[in-house]
Protein backbone atom coordinates (compact mmCIF):
# COMPACT_ATOMS: atom_id res chain seq x y z
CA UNK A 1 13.09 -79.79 -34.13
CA UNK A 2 16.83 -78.63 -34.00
CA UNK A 3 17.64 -77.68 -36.81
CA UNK A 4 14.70 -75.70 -36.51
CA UNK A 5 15.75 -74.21 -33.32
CA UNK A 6 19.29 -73.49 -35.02
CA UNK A 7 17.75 -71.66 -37.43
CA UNK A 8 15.66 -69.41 -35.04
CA UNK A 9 18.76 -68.76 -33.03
CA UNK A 10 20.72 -67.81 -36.34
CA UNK A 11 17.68 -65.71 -37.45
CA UNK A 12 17.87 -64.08 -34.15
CA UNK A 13 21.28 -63.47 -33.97
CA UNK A 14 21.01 -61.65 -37.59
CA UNK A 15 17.88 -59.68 -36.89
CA UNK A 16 19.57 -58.23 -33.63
CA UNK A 17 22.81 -57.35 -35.59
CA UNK A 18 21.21 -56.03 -38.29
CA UNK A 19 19.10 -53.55 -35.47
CA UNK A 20 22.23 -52.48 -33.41
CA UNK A 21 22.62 -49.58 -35.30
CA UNK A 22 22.20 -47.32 -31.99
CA UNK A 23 25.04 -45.10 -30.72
CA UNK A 24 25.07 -43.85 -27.07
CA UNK A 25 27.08 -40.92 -25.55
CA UNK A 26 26.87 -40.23 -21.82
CA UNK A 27 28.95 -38.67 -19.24
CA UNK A 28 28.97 -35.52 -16.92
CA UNK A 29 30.06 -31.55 -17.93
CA UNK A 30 29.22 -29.28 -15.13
CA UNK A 31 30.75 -26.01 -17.17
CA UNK A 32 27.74 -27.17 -19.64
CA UNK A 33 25.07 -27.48 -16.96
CA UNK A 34 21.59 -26.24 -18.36
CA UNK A 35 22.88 -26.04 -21.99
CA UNK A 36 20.94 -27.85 -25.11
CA UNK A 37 23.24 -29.35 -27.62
CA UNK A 38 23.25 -30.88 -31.20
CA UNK A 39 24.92 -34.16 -32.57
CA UNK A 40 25.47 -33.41 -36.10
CA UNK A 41 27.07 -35.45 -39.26
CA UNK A 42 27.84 -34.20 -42.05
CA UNK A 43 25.63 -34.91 -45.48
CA UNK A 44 27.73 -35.13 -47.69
CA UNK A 45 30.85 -33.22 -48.26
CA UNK A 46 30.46 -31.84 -51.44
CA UNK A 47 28.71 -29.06 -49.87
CA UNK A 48 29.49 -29.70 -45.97
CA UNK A 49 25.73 -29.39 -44.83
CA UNK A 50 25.53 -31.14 -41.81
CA UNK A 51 22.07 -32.64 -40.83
CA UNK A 52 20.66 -33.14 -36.90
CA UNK A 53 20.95 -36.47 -35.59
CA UNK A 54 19.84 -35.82 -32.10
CA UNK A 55 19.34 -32.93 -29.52
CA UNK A 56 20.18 -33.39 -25.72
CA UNK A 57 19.59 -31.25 -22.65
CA UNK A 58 22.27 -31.35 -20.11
CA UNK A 59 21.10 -31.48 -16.72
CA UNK A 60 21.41 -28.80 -13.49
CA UNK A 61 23.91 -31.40 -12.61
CA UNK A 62 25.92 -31.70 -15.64
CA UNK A 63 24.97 -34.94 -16.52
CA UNK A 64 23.62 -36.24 -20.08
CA UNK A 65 22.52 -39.12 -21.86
CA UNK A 66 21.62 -39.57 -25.87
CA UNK A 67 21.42 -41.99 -28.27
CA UNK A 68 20.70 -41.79 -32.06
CA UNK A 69 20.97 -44.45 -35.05
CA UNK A 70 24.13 -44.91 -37.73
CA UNK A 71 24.84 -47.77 -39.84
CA UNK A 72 28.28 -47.70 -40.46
CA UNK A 73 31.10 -46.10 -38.98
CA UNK A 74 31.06 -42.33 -39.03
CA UNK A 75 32.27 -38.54 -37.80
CA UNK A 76 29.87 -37.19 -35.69
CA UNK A 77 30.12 -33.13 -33.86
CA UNK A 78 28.67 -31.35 -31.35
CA UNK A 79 28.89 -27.61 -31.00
CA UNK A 80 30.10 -26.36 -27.74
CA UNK A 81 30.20 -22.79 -27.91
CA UNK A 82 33.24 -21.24 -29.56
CA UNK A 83 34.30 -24.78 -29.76
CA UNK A 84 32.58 -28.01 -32.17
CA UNK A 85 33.85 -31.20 -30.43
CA UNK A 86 34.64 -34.38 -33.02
CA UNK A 87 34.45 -37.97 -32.66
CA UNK A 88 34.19 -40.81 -34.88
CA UNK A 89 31.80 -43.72 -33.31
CA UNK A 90 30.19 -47.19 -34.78
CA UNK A 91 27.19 -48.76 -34.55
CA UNK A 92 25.98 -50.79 -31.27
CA UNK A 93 28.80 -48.89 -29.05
CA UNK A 94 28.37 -46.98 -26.00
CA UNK A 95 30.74 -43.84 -25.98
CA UNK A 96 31.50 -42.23 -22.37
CA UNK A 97 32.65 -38.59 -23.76
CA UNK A 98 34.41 -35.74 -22.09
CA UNK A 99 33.93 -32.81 -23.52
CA UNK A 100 36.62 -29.96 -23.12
CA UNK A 101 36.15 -26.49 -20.94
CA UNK A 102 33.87 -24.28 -21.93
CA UNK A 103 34.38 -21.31 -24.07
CA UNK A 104 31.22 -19.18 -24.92
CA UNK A 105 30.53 -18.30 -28.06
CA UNK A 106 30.82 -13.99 -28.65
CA UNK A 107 27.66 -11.70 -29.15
CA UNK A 108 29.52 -10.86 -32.31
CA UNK A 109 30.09 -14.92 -33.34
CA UNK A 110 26.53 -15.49 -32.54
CA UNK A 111 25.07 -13.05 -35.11
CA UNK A 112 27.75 -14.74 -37.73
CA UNK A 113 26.64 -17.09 -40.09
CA UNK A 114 30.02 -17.70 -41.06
CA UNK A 115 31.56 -18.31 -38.24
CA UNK A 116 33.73 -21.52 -37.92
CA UNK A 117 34.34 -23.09 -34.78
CA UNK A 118 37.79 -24.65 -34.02
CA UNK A 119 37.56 -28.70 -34.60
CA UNK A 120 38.85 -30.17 -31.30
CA UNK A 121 39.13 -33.82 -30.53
CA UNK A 122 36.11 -35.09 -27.48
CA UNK A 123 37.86 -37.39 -25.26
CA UNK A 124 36.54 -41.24 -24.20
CA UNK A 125 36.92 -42.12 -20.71
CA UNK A 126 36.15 -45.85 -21.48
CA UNK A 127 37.82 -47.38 -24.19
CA UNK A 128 41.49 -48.83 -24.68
CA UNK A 129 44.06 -46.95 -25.91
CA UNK A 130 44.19 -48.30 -29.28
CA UNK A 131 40.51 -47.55 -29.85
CA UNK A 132 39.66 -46.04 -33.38
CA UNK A 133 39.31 -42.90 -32.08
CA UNK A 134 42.81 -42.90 -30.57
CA UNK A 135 44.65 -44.48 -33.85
CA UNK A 136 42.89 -41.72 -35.89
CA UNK A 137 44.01 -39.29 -33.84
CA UNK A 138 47.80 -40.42 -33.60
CA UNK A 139 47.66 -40.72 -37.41
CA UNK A 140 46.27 -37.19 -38.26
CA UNK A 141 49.09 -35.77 -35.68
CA UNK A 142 52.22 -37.30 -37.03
CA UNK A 143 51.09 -37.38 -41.09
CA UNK A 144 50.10 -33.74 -40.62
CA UNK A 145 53.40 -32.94 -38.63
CA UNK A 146 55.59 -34.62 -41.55
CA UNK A 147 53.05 -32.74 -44.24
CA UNK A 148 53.75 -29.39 -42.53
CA UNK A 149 57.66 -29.43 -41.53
CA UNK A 150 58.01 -30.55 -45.50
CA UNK A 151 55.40 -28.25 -47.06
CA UNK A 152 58.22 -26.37 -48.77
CA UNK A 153 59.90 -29.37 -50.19
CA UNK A 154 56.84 -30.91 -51.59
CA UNK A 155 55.02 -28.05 -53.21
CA UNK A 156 57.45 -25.57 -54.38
CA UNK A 157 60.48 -27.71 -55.26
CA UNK A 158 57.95 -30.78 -55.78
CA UNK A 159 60.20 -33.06 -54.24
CA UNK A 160 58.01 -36.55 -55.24
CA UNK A 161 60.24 -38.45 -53.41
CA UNK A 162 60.00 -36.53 -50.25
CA UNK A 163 56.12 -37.68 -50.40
CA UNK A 164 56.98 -41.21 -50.84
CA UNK A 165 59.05 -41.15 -47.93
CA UNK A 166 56.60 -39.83 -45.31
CA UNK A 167 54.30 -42.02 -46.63
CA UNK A 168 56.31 -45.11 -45.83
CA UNK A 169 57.35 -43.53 -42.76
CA UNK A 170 53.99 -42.91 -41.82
CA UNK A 171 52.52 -46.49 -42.91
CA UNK A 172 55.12 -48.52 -41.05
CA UNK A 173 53.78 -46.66 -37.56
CA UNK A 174 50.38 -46.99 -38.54
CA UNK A 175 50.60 -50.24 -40.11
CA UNK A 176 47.46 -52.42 -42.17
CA UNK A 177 45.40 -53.80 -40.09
CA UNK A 178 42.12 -56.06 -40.26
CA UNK A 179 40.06 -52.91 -39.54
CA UNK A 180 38.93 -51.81 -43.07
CA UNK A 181 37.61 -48.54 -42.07
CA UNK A 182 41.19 -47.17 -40.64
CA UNK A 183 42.87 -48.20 -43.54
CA UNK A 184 40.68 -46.54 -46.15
CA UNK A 185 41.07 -43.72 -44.00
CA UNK A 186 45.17 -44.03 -44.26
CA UNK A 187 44.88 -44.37 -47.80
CA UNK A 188 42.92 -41.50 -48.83
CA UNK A 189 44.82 -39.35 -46.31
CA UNK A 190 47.84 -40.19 -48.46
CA UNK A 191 45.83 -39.63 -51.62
CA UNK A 192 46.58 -36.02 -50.79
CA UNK A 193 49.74 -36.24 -50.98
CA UNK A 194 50.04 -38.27 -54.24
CA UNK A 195 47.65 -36.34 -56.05
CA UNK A 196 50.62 -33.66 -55.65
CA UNK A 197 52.76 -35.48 -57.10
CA UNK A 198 50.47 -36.51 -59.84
CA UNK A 199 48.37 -33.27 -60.36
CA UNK A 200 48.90 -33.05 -63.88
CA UNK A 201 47.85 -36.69 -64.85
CA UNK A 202 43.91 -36.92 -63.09
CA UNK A 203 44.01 -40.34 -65.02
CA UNK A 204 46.10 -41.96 -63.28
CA UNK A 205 44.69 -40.86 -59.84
CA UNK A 206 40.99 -41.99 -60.79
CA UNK A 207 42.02 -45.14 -61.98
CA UNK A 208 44.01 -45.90 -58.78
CA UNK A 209 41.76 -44.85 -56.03
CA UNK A 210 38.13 -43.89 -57.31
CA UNK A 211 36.91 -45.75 -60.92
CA UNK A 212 37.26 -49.38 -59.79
CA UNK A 213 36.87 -48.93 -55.84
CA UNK A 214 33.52 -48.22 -53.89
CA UNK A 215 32.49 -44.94 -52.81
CA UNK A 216 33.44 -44.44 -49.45
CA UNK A 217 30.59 -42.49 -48.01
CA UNK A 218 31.37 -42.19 -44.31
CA UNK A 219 35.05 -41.60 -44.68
CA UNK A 220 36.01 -37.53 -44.11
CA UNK A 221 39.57 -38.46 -46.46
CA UNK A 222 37.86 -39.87 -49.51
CA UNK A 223 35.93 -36.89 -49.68
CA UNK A 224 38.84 -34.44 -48.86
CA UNK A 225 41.00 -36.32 -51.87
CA UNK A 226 37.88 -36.56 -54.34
CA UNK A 227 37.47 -32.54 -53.92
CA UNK A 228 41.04 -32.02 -54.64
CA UNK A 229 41.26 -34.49 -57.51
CA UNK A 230 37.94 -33.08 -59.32
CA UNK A 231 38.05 -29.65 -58.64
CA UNK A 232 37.59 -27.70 -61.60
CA UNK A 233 37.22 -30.99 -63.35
CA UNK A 234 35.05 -30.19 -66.42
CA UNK A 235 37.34 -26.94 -67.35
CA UNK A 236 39.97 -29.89 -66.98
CA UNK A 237 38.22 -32.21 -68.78
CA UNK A 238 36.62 -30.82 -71.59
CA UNK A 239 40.57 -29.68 -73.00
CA UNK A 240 40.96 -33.60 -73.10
CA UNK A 241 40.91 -35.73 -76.12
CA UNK A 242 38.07 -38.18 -74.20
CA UNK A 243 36.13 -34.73 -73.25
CA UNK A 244 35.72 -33.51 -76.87
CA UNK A 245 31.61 -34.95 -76.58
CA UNK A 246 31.06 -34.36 -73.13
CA UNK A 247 32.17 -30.74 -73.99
CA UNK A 248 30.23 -30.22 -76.79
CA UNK A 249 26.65 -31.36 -75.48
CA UNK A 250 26.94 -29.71 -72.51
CA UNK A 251 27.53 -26.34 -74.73
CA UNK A 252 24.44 -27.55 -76.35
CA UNK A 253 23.07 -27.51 -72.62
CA UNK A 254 22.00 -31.15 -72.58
CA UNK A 255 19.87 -32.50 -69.65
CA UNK A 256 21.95 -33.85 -66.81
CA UNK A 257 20.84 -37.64 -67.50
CA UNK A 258 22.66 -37.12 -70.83
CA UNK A 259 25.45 -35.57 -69.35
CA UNK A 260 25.86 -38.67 -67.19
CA UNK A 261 25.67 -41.37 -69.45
CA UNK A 262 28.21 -39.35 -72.20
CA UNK A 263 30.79 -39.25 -69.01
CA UNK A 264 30.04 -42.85 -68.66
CA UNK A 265 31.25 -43.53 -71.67
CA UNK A 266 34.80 -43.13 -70.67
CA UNK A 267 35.93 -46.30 -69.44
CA UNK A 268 37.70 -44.14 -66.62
CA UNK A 269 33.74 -42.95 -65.54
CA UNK A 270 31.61 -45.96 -66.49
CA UNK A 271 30.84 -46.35 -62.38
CA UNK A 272 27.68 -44.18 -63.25
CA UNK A 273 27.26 -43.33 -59.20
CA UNK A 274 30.68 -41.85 -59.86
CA UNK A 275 29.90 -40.07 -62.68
CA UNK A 276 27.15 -38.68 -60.98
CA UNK A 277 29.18 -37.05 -57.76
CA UNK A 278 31.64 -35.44 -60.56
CA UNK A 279 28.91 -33.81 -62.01
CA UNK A 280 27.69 -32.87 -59.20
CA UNK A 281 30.84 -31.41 -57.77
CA UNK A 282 31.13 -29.47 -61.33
CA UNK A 283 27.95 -28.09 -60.65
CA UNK A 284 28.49 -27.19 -57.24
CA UNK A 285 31.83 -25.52 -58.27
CA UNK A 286 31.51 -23.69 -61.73
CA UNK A 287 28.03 -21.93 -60.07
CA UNK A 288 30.43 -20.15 -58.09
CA UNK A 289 33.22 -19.95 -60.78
CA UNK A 290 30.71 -18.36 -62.77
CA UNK A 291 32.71 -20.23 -65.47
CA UNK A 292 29.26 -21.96 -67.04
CA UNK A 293 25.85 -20.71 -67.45
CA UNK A 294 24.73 -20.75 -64.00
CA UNK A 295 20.94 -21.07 -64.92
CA UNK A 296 21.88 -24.38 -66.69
CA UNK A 297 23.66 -25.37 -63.66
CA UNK A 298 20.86 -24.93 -61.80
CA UNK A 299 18.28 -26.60 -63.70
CA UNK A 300 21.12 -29.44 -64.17
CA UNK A 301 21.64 -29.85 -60.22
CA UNK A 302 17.21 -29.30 -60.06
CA UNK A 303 17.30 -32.65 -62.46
CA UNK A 304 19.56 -34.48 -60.52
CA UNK A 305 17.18 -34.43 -57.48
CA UNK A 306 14.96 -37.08 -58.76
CA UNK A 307 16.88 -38.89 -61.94
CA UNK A 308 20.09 -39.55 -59.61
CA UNK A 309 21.15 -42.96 -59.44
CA UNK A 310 20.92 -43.38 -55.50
CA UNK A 311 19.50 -41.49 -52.25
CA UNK A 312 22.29 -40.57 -51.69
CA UNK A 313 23.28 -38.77 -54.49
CA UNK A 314 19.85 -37.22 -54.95
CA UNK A 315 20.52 -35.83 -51.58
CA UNK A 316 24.17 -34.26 -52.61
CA UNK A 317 21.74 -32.89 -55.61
CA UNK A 318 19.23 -31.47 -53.47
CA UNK A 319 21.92 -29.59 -51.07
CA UNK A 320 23.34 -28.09 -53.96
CA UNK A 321 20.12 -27.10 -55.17
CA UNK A 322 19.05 -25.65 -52.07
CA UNK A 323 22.63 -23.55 -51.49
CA UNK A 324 22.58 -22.66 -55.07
CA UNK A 325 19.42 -20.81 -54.75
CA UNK A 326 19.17 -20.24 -51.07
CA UNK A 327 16.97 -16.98 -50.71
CA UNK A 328 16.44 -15.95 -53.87
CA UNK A 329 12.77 -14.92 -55.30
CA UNK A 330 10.54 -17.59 -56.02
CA UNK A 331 12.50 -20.13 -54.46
CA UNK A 332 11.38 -22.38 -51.58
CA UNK A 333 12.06 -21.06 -47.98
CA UNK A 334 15.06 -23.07 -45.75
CA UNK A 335 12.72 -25.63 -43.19
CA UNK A 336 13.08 -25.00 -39.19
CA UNK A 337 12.09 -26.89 -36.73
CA UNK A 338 12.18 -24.41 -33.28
CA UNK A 339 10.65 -24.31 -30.36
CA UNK A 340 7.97 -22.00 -29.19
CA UNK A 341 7.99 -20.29 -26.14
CA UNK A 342 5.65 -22.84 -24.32
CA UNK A 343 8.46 -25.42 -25.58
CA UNK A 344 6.22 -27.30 -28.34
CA UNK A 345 8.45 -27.59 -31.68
CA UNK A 346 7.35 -25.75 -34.65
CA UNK A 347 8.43 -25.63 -38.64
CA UNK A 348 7.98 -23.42 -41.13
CA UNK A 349 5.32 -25.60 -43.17
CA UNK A 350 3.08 -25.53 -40.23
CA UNK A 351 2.52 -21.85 -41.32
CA UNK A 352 1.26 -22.63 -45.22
CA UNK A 353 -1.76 -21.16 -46.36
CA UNK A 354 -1.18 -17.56 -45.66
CA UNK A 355 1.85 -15.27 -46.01
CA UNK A 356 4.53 -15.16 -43.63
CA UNK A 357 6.36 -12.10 -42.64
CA UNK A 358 9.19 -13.76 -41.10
CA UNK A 359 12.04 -12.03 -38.68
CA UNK A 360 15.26 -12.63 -36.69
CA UNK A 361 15.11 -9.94 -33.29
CA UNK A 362 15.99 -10.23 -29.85
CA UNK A 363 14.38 -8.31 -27.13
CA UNK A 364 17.46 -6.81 -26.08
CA UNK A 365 18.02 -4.95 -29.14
CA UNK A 366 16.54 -1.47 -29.07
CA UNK A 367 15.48 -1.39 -33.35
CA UNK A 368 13.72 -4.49 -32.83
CA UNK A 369 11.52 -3.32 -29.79
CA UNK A 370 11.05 -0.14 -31.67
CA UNK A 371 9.52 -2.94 -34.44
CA UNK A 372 7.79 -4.56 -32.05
CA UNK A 373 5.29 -2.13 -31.13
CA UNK A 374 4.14 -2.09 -34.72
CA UNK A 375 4.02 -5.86 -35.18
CA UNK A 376 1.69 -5.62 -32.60
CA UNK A 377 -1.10 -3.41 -34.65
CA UNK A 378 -0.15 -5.46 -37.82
CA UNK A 379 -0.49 -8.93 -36.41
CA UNK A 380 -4.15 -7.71 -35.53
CA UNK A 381 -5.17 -5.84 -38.78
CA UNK A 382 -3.52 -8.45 -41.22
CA UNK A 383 -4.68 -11.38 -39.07
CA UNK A 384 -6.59 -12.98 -41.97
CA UNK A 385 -3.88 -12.91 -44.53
CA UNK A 386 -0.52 -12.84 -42.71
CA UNK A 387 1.41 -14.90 -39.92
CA UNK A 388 4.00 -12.49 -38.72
CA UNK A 389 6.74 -15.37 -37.02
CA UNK A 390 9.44 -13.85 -34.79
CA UNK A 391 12.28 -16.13 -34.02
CA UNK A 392 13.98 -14.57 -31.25
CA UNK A 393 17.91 -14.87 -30.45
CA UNK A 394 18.17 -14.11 -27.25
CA UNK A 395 20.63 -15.55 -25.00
CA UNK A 396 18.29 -16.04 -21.76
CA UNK A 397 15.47 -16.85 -23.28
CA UNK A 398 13.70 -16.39 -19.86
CA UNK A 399 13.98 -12.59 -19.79
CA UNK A 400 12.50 -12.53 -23.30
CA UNK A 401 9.61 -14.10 -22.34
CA UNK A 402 9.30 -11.51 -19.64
CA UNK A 403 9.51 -9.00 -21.72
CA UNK A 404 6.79 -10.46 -23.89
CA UNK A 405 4.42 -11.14 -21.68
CA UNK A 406 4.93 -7.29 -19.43
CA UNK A 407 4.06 -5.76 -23.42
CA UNK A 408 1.55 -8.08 -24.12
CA UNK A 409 2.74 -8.96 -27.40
CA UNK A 410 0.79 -11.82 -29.36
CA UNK A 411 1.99 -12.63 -32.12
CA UNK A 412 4.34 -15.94 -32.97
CA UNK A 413 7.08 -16.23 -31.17
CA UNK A 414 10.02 -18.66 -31.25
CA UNK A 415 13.11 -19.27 -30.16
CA UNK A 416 16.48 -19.95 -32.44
CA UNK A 417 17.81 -22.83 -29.41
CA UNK A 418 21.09 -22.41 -30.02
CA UNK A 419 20.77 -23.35 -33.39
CA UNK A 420 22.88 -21.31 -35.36
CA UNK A 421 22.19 -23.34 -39.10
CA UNK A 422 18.93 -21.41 -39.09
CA UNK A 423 20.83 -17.60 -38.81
CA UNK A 424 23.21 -19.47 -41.63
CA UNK A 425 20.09 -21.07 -43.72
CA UNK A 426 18.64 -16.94 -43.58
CA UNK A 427 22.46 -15.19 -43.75
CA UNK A 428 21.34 -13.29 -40.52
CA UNK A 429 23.80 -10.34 -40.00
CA UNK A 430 22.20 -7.66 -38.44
CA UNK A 431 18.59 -7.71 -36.19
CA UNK A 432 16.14 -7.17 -36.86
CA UNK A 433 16.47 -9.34 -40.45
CA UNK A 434 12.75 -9.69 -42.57
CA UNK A 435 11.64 -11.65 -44.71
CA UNK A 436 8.08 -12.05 -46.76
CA UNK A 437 6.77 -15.61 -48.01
CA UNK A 438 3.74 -16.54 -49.69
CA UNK A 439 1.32 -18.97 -49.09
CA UNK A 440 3.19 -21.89 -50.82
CA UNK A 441 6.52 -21.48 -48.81
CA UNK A 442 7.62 -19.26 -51.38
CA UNK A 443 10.50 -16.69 -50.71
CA UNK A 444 8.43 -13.11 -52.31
CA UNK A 445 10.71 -10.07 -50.85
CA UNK A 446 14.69 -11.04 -49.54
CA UNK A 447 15.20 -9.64 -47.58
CA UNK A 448 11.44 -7.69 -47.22
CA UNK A 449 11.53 -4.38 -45.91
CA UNK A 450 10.77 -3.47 -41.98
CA UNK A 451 7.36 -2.54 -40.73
CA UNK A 452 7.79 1.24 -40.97
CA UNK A 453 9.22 1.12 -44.41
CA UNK A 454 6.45 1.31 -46.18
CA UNK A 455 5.64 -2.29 -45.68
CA UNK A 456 1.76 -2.29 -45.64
CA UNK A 457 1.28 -0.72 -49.11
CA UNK A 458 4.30 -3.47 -50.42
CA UNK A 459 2.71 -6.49 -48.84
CA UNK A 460 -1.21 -4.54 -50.24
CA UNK A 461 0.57 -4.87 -53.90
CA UNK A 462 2.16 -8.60 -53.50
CA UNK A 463 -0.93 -9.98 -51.85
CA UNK A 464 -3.00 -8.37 -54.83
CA UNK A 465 -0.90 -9.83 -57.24
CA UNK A 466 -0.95 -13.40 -55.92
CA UNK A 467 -4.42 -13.39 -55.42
CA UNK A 468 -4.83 -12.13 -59.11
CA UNK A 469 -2.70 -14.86 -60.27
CA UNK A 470 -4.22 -17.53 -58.17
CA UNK A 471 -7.45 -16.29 -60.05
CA UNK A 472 -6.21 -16.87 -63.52
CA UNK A 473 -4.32 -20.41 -62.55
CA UNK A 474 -7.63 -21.44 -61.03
CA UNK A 475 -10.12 -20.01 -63.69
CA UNK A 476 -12.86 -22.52 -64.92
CA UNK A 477 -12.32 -23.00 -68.76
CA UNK A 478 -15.95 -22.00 -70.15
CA UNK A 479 -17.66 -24.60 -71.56
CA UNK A 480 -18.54 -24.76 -75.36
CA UNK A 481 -19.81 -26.60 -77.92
CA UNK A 482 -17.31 -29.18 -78.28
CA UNK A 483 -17.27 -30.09 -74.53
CA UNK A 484 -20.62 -31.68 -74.84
């Protein structure tokens, strides 16, 4: 009977460690009363795309509460206007946050897809001093202080043993410790620095810090150090003695499994995850070098979606793939998930089966109202072939609905909520923006052409043509003789 007990309790004990993966943030903003925000990580940072973990209202009284799942350690943001607040949290821990003053983000900002908020630091009202959060943050202050007052030494007179001396300095202030996490983080900070001083010899830097250690998903430093280290790497690699095969299959535009296991090879790459992320980084890169073929880079990062080694590679794969051929014809429309204006959340695939004559307007724009009044008359006569979706960017979202309902316009509406990865995901610069999908999900016409520019006898010709192909892909094959 005991030692079965014990062995409940110890099951217990595990089971409820292995579940405390939840993070909390609370606290109270006032300046942020009313507002909706995002807590966002980052998905890998090959490409930077950041994915949602959670959405919270703030109250009328500034007050907010939300929790959301990791399992390890990790950088987490939350964009405050002008501003995108940082913290790095771990699993089971309750975080009360202060987030700094307000600044609103510009008319002119909003309509930006490339707009980059200022990183700032979100403050913890109850922890220690010596927290994570507060050693990380000491760190990146005095190693980027030394990196910056020396920046002339160090890269134009390459002064290698000016890098070895902030890097002692900076170690014996922020010395080892038993927390893992902080010290990968120290040692991939410093990475940057010694890849400086070793830039010509990519060897020696793998075999040091990347071929015979684990990937260190969650840890912003690997990733900035594996970026600088590989960048460019095939151009790199391929005028190497151990590149001479990987060079010459790829010009023979070998599939990307191939490609993996031939970098493999190399003793230096035989960590085949590894070999993987390089590739993948090559891809991501020479696609916008325009240094390689960059329809064989696509259907090399379109491969790597499903034959990657892990989920989490086949996720770097499928962000690539996505960016790579964001908005062009044919290719699959970016996913939403909005809000309508009764409140109840709506995505793009909820809109399959007909086409989709999708635009980005606000009501207080006087082109789009001058749109609107022909939306209207389409959204009746096309009814049975065509959802016209208008996601509206208004900053009071209350006076849009006004204005709706006072010109009794029926169509779909929904609202962007702050959400600025959706102007980003359809490079919104200017309202009203179109754009016309097909029944799949399908991107037909980017950007498609407004209502008065001789849309109706456009959409007549691409909704004939589908329909004609749809016909031939679904044609019965007669019967004959030797079917019997």
């Amino acid at each position: 009977m005991r030692v079965y007990l014990i062995a409940v309790i110890v099951f217990y004990c595990t089971f409820v460690k292995s579940q405390n993966t939840g993070v909390t943030l609370y606290g109270t903003a006032v300046e942020y009363s009313n507002y909706n925000l995002i807590v966002e990580q980052t998905q890998n940072y090959i490409t930077n795309e950041k994915t949602e973990l959670q959405r919270f209202a703030i109250n009328k009284k500034g007050d907010f509460k939300v929790s959301f799942d990791i399992n390890e350690t990790s950088k987490i943001s939350i964009k405050l206007g002008a501003l995108q607040g940082f913290l790095f949290v771990q699993p089971g821990n309750s975080y009360n946050i202060l987030l700094p003053p307000l600044i609103p983000l510009k008319n002119e900002d909003q309509l930006n897809p490339f707009f980059i908020p200022d990183e700032v630091n979100i403050g913890i009202l109850n922890t220690d001093p010596d927290n994570l959060n507060e050693k990380i943050q000491r760190f990146d202050i005095y190693f980027n202080q030394q990196v910056n007052s020396n920046i002339r030494s160090i890269i134009i007179a390459n002064n290698k043993r000016k890098i070895d001396e902030i890097i002692s300095q900076t170690d014996s202030l922020f010395p080892s410790i038993s927390e893992t996490w902080f010290d990968n983080y120290k040692e991939y900070a410093y990475l940057s620095l010694i890849a400086l001083k070793n830039k010509d010899n990519l060897r020696n830097i793998s075999t040091g810090y990347f071929s015979n250690n684990d990937i260190l998903y969650s840890i912003p430093t690997y990733w900035f150090s594996f970026n600088q280290c590989y960048k460019n790497f095939l151009y790199k690699y391929f005028n190497s003695d151990e590149g001479s095969q990987l060079k010459t299959i790829f010009s023979e535009k070998a599939n990307y499994t191939a490609l993996v296991n031939t970098l493999s090879h190399d003793s230096l790459f035989n960590n085949t995850e590894l070999s993987e992320l390089i590739l993948l980084k090559s891809i991501y890169d020479g696609y916008y070098s325009k240094t390689f073929d960059n329809n064989y880079l696509t259907s090399l990062a379109k491969e790597a979606t499903s034959v990657s080694s892990n989920q989490y590679n086949r996720q770097v794969a499928e962000d690539i793939y996505k960016k790579i051929t964001k908005l062009t014809v044919n290719s699959e429309a970016p996913e939403f998930e909005l809000p309508d204006l009764k409140n109840k959340t709506r995505k793009l695939k909820n809109y399959k089966g007909k086409f989709v004559y999708l635009n980005f307007a606000s009501t207080d724009n006087y082109a789009c109202k001058k749109d609107f009044q022909v939306l209207e008359a389409m959204s009746k006569a096309y009814k049975r072939d065509l959802h016209i979706i208008t996601i509206l960017t208004d900053s009071d979202i209350e006076n849009a609905k006004a204005y709706i309902k006072k010109n009794k316009l029926e169509w779909t509406f929904l609202h962007f909520n702050q959400n600025g990865k959706v102007l980003y995901d359809y490079n919104v610069r200017a309202y009203p923006t179109y754009y016309l999908l097909d029944p799949e999900g399908n991107i037909v016409i980017a950007p498609a052409p407004a209502p008065e520019e001789d849309f109706k006898a456009i959409f007549s010709k691409t909704f004939n043509n589908y329909r004609h192909q749809q016909l031939r892909k679904n044609k019965q094959k007669e019967r004959t003789i030797y079917d019997l």
